[in-house]
Protein backbone atom coordinates (compact mmCIF):
# COMPACT_ATOMS: atom_id res chain seq x y z
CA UNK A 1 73.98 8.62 10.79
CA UNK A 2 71.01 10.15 12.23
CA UNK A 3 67.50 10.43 10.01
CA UNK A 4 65.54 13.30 10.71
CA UNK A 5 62.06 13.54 9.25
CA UNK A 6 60.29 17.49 8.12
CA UNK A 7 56.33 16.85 7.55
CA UNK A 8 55.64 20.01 5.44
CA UNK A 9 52.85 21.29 3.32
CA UNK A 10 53.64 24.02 0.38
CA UNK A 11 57.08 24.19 -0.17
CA UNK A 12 56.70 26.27 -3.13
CA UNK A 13 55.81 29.05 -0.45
CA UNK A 14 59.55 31.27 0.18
CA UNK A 15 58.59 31.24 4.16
CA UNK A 16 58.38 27.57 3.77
CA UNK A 17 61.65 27.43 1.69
CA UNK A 18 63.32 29.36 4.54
CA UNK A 19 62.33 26.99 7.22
CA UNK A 20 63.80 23.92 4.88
CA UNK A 21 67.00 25.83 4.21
CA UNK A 22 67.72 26.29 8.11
CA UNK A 23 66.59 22.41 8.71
CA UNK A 24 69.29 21.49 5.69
CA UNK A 25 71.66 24.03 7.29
CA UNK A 26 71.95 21.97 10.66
CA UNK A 27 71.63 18.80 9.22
CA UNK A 28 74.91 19.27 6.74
CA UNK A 29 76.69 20.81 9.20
CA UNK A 30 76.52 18.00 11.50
CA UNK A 31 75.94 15.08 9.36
CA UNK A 32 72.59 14.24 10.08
CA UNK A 33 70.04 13.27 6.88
CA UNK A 34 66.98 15.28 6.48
CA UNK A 35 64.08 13.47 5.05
CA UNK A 36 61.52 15.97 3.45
CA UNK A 37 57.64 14.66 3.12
CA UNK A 38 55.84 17.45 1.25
CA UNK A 39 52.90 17.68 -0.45
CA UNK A 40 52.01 20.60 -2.96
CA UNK A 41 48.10 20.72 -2.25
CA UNK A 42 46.85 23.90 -1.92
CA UNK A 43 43.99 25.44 0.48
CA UNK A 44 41.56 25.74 -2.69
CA UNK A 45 41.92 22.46 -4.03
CA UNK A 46 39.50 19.93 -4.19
CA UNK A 47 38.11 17.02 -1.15
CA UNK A 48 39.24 14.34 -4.09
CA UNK A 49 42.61 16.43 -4.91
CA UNK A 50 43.78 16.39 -1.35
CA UNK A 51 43.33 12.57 -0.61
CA UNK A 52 45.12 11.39 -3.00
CA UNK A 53 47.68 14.25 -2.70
CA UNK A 54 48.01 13.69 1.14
CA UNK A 55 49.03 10.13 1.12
CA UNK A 56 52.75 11.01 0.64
CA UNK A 57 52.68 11.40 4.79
CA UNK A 58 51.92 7.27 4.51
CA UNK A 59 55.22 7.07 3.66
CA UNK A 60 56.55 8.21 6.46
CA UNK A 61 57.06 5.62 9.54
CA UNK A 62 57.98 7.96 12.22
CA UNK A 63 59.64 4.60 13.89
CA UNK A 64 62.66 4.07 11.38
CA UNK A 65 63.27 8.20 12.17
CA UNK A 66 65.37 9.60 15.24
CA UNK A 67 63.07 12.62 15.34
CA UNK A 68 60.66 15.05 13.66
CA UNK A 69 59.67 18.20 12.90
CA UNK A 70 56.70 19.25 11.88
CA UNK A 71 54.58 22.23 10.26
CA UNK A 72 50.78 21.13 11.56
CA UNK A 73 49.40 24.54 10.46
CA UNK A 74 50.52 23.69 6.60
CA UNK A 75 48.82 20.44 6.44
CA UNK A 76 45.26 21.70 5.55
CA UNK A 77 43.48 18.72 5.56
CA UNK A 78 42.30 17.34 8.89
CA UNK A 79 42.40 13.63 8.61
CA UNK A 80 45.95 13.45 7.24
CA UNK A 81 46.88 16.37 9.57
CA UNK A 82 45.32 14.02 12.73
CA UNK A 83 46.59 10.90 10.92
CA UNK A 84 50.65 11.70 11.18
CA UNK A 85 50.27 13.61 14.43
CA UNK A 86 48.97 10.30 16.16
CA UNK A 87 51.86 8.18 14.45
CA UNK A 88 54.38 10.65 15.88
CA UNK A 89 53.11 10.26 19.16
CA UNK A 90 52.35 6.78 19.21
CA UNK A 91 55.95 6.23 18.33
CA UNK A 92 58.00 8.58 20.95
CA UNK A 93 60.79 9.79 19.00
CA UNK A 94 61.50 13.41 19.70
CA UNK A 95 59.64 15.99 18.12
CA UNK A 96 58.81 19.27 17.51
CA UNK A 97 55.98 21.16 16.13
CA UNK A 98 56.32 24.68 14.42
CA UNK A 99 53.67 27.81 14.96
CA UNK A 100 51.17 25.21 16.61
CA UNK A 101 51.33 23.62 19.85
CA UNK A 102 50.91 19.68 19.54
CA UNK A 103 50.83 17.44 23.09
CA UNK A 104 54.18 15.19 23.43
CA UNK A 105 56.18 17.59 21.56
CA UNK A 106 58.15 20.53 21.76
CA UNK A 107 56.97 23.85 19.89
CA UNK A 108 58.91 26.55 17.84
CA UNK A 109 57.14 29.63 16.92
CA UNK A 110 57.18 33.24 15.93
CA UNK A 111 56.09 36.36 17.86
CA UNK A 112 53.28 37.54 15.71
CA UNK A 113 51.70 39.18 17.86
CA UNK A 114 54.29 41.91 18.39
CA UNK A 115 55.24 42.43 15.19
CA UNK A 116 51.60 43.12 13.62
CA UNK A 117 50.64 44.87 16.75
CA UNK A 118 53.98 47.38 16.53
CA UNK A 119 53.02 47.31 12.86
CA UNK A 120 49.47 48.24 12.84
CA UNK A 121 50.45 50.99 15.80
CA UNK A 122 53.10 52.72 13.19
CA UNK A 123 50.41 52.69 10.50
CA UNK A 124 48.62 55.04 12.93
CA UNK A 125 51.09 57.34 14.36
CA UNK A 126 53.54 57.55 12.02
CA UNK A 127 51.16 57.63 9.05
CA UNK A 128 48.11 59.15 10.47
CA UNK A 129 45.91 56.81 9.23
CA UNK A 130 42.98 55.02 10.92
CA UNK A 131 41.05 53.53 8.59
CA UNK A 132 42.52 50.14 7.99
CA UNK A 133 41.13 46.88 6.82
CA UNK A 134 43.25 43.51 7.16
CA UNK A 135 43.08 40.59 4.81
CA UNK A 136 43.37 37.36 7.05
CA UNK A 137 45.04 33.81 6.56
CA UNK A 138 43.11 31.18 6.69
CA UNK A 139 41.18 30.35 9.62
CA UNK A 140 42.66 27.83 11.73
CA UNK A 141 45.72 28.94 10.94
CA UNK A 142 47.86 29.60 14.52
CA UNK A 143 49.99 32.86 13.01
CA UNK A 144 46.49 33.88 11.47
CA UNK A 145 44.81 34.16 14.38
CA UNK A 146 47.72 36.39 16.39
CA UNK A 147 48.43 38.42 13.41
CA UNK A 148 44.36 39.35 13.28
CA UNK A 149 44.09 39.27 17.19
CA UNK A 150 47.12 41.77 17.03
CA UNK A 151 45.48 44.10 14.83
CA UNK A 152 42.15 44.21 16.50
CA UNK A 153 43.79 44.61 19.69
CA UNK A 154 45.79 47.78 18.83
CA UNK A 155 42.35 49.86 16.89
CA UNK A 156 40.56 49.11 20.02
CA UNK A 157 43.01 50.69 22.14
CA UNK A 158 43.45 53.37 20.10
CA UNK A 159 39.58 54.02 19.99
CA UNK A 160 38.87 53.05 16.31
CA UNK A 161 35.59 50.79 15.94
CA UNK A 162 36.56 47.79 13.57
CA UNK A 163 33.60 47.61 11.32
CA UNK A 164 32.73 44.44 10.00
CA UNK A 165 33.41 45.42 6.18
CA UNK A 166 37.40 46.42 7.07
CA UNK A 167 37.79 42.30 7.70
CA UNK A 168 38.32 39.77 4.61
CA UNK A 169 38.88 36.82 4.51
CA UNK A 170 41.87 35.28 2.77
CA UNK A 171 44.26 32.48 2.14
CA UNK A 172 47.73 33.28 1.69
CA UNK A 173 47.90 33.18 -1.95
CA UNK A 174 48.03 36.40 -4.75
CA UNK A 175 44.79 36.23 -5.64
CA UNK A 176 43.35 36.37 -2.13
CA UNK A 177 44.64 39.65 -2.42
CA UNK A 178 43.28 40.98 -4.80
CA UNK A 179 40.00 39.75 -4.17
CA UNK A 180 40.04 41.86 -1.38
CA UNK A 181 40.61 44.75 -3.19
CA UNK A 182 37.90 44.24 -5.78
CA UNK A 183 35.68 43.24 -2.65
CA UNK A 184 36.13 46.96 -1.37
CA UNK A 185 35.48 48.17 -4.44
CA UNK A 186 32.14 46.30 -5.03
CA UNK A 187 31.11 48.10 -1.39
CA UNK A 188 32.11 51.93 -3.03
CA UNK A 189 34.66 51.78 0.11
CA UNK A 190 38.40 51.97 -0.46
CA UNK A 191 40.19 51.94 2.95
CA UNK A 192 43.87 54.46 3.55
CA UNK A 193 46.01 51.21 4.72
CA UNK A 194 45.42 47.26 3.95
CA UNK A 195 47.24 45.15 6.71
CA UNK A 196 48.22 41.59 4.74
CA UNK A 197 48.91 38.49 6.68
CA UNK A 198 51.56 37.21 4.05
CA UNK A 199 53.54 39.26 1.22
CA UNK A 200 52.09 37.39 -1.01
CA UNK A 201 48.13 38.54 -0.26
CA UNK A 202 50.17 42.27 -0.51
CA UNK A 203 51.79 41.68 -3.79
CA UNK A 204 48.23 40.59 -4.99
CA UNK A 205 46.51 43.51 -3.12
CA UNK A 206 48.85 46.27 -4.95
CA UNK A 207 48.56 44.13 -8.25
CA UNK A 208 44.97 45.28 -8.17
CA UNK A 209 44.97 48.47 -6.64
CA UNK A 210 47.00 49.75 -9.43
CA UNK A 211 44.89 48.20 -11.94
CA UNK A 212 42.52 50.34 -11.09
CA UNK A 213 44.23 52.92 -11.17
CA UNK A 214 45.32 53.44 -7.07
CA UNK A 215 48.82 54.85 -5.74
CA UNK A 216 50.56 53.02 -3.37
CA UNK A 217 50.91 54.03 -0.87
CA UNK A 218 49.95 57.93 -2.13
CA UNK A 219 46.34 56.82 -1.99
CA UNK A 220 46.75 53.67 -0.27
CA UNK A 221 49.23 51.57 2.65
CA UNK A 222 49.88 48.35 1.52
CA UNK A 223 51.66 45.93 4.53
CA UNK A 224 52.90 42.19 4.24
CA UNK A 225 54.99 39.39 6.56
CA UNK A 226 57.54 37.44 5.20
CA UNK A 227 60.02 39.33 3.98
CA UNK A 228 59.99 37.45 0.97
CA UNK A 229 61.45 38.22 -2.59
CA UNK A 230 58.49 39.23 -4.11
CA UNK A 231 58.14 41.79 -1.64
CA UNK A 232 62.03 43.26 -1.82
CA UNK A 233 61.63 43.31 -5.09
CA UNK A 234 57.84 44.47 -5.46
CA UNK A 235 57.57 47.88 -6.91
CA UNK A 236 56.61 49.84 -4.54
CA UNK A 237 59.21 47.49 -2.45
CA UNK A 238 56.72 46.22 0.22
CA UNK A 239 56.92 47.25 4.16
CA UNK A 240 56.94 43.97 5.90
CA UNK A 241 58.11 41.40 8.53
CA UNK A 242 61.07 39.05 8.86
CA UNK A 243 60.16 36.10 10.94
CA UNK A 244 63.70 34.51 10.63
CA UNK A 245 62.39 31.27 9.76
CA UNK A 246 65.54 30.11 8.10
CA UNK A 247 66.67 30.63 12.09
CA UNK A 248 63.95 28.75 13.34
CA UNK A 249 64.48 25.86 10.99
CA UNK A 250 68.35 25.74 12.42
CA UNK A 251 67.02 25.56 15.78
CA UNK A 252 64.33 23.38 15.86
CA UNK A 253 66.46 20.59 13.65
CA UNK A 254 68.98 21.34 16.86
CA UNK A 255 66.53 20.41 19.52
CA UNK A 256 65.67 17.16 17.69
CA UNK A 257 68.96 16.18 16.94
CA UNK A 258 70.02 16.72 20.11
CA UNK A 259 66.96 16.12 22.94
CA UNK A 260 65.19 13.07 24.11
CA UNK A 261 61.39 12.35 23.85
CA UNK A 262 61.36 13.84 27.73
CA UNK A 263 63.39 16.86 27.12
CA UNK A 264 61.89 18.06 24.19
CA UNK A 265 58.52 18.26 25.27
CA UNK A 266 59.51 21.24 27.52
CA UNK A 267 60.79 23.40 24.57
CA UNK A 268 59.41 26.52 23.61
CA UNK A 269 61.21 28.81 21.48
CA UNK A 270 59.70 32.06 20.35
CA UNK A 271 61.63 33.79 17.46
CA UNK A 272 61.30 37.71 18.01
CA UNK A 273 59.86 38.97 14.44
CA UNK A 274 61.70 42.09 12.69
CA UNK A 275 59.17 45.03 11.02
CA UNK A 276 61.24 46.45 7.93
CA UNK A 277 59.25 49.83 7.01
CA UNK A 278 59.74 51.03 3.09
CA UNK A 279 58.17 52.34 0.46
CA UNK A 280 54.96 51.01 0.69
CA UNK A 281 54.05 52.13 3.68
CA UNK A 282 55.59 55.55 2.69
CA UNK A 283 58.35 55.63 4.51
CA UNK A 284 62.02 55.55 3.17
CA UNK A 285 63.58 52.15 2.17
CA UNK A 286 66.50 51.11 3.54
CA UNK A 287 67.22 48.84 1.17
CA UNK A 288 69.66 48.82 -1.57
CA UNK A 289 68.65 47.30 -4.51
CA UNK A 290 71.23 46.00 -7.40
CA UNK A 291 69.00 46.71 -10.52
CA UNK A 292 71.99 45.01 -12.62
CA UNK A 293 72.02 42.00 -10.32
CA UNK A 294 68.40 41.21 -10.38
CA UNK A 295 67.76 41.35 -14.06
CA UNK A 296 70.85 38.86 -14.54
CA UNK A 297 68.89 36.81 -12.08
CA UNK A 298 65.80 36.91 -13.81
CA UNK A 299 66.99 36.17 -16.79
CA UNK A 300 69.25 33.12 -15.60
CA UNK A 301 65.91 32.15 -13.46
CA UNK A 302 63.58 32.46 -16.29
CA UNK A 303 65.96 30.69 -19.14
CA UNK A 304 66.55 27.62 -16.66
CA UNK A 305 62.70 27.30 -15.61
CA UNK A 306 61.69 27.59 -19.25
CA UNK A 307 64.06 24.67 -20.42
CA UNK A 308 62.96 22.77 -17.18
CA UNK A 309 59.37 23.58 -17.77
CA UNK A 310 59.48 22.29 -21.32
CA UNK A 311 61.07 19.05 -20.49
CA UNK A 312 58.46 18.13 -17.61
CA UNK A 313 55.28 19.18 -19.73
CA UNK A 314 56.61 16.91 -22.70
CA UNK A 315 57.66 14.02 -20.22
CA UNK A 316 54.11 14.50 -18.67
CA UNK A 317 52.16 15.12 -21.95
CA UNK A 318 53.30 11.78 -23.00
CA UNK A 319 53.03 10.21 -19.55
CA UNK A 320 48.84 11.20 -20.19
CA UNK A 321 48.78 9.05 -23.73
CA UNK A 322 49.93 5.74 -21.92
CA UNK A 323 47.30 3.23 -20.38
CA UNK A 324 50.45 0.70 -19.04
CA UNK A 325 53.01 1.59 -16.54
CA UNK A 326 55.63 0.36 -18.47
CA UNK A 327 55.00 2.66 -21.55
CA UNK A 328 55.37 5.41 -18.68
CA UNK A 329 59.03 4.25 -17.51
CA UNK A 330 59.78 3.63 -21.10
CA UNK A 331 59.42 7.25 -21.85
CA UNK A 332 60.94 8.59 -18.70
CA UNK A 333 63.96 6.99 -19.18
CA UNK A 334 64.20 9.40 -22.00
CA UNK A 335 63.84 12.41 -20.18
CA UNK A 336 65.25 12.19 -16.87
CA UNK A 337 68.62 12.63 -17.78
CA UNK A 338 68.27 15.74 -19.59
CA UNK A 339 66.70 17.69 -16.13
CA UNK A 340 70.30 16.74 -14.57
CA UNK A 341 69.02 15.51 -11.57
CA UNK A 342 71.57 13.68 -9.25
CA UNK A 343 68.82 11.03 -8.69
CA UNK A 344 65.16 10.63 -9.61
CA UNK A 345 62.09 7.81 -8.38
CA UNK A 346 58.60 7.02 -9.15
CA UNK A 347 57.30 5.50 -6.46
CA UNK A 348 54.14 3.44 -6.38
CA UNK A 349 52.15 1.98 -3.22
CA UNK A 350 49.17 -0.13 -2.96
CA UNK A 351 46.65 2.53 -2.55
CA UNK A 352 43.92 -0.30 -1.59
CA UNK A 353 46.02 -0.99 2.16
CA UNK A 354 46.07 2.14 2.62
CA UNK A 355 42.32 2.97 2.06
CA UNK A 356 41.84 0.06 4.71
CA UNK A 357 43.83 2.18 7.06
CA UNK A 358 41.26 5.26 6.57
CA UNK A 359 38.34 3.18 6.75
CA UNK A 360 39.49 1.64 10.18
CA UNK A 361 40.60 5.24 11.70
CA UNK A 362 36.89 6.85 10.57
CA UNK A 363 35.24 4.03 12.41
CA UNK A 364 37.80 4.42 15.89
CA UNK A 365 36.60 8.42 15.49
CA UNK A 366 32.89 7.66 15.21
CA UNK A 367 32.71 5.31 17.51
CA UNK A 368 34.81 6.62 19.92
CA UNK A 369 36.48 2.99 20.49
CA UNK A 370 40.71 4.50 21.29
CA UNK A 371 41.97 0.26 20.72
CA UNK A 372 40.14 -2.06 18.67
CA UNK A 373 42.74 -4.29 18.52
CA UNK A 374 43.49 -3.99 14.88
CA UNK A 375 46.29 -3.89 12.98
CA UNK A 376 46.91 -1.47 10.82
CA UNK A 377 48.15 -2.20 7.40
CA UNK A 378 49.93 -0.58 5.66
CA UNK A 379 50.42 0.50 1.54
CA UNK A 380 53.28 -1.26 0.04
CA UNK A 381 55.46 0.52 -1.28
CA UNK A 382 58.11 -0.25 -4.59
CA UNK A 383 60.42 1.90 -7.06
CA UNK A 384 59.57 0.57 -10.27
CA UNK A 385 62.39 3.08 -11.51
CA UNK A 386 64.65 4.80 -9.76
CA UNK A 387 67.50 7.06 -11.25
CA UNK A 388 71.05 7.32 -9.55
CA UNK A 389 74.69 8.14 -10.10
CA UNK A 390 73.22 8.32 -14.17
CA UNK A 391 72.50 4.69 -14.19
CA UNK A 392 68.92 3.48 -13.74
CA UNK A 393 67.33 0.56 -11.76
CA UNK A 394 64.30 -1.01 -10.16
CA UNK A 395 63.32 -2.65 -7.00
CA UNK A 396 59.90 -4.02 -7.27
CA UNK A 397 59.29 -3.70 -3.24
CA UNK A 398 61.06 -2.23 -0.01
CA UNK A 399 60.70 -2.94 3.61
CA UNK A 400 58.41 -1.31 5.73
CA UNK A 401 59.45 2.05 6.66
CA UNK A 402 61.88 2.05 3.67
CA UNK A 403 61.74 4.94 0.82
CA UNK A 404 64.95 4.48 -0.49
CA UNK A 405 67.19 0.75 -1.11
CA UNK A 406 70.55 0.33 -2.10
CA UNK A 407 70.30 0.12 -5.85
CA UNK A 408 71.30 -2.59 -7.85
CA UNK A 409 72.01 -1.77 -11.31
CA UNK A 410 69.13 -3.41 -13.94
């Protein structure tokens, strides 16, 4: 059976989740296993937070996989971004790379471009408006910089001089959002549309707006891209975009599963983005939406999380009170069954091989030297308990390459 490998940063993001679900999609249909490696590091965390967070991607040894996919633009910090690139390409198994082109391997994308340029053109036209700001993604993010490029692109060809003050600077997340709005505020300037590179920097944006008292979109347009819940179900709903990344995550798991090293470094699929307009925007929403259906939903949602959430923050309170590891997978043992998990692993590796790794890799970069002739070593890597099939069971350390043994029972 074919092992697949997805090297993803912020799966809690719904776009994200999307991408995953297509991936999971192919790989069930045609009996392939998809390997996730994600890591839940955000763009405002901490230098110290993201080392240690980043060294899940150790664990993957693109070698024992028969391809990979993966989402550079999500993995935010530049060493471990650099770091799993190089393995991938050292190793020559088929891959492809999603919203950023990466040499040796094939690239998905989406057409931002065109949907934020038709987008921004509407908000002038349809709406009359020209005074628009845009919160921006993050920097050296690749959709970012076509959404923004898109934007400028259309108010210069419409004659409308971007000033400096209409720009600000986000990062994907809520609050982004509506630090943009209090920015405005702060400079007595409140613009008649704000462009959002994300729903969620929109659902933040309107958060605020109507804190302080603002109609959308009476007094102001409020746009996102995603096509996400929280924007469907935003009130106003939001207008946004559907990148079909659920699509894209079919398609790209295709080309792996399917291609060669050689073949798939000549892919290049573009997905053709979708503007929905609605409410927030002020035009008329299409959309039909089940008031009974999403309050059962909520409540379902909010009643499972709560009993979930209570079982992790007592398993972890606890976890915090022990000095030994084996106090730690004492008390787990207790909780683990109750979150009705089909399997669950802690997984420790020898962080001090893997810090050996880093050092040698800093000193190739510096000195420019490509092949020192070292060997790289790498972090073992053991299950001191592992849950499966509701039986537990250990295995003190695995193979190189290996994240999962064949369990014997303790």
């Amino acid at each position: 059976m074919k092992k697949i490998a997805v090297i993803i940063c912020g799966i809690t993001y719904e776009s994200q989740q999307e991408f995953v679900r297509g991936v999971i999609g192919y790989g069930q249909e045609h009996g392939i296993n998809i390997y996730i490696f994600n890591c839940c590091a955000d763009y405002g965390e901490s230098e110290e937070y993201k080392q240690g967070a980043f060294q899940v991607y150790d664990l993957m040894y693109p070698e024992e996989y028969d391809g990979a996919i993966i989402l550079k633009d999500t993995l935010h910090y530049k060493e471990a971004q650099e770091k799993i690139i190089r393995r991938i390409q050292e190793s020559r198994i088929p891959a492809i790379s999603i919203d950023a082109r990466v040499s040796g391997m094939g690239y998905s994308g989406v057409d931002n471009y065109r949907a934020i340029y038709e987008l921004t053109k509407h908000i002038i036209e349809v709406h009359g408006v020209r005074e628009i700001a845009y919160v921006n993604g993050p920097l050296d993010n690749a959709d970012s910089k076509d959404r923004k490029r898109a934007y400028q692109d259309v108010l210069e060809q419409k004659g409308i001089c971007c000033n400096g003050r209409w720009l600000y600077q986000g990062d994907f997340s809520v609050e982004s959002g509506a630090y943009a709005v209090k920015e405005f505020i702060r400079m007595n300037w409140m613009p008649k549309a704000i462009i959002c590179a994300n729903d969620n920097m929109a659902v933040g944006a309107i958060m605020e707006l109507q804190e302080q008292g603002y109609r959308v979109p009476e007094d102001v347009i409020v746009t996102g891209f995603d096509d996400s819940r929280k924007a469907i179900n935003n009130a106003p709903c939001i207008t946004t975009v559907n990148p079909y990344r659920e699509k894209m995550g079919y398609q790209a798991c295709e080309c792996v599963a399917t291609m060669d090293y050689e073949e798939i470094q000549k892919v290049e699929l573009l997905t053709e983005a979708k503007v929905i307009y609605t409410e927030s925007c002020g035009c008329k929403s299409e959309r039909i939406f089940d008031a009974e259906k999403f309050r059962k939903q909520l409540v379902r949602m909010e009643t499972i999380g709560m009993h979930y959430k209570r079982s992790i923050n007592e398993m972890f309170t606890k976890f915090m009170s022990y000095t030994e590891p084996e106090e730690i997978f004492r008390e787990a043992r207790k909780y683990v069954p109750e979150l009705k998990a089909e399997s669950f692993y802690i997984g420790f590796m020898d962080v001090g091989k893997v810090i050996e790794e880093s050092v040698e890799f800093h000193y190739r970069e510096r000195c420019g030297e490509k092949n020192l002739g070292l060997r790289r070593e790498e972090g073992e890597y053991s299950l001191p308990l592992m849950y499966e099939n509701g039986r537990f069971s250990v295995c003190d350390k695995l193979p190189k390459g290996k994240l999962l043994p064949v369990s014997e029972a303790m």
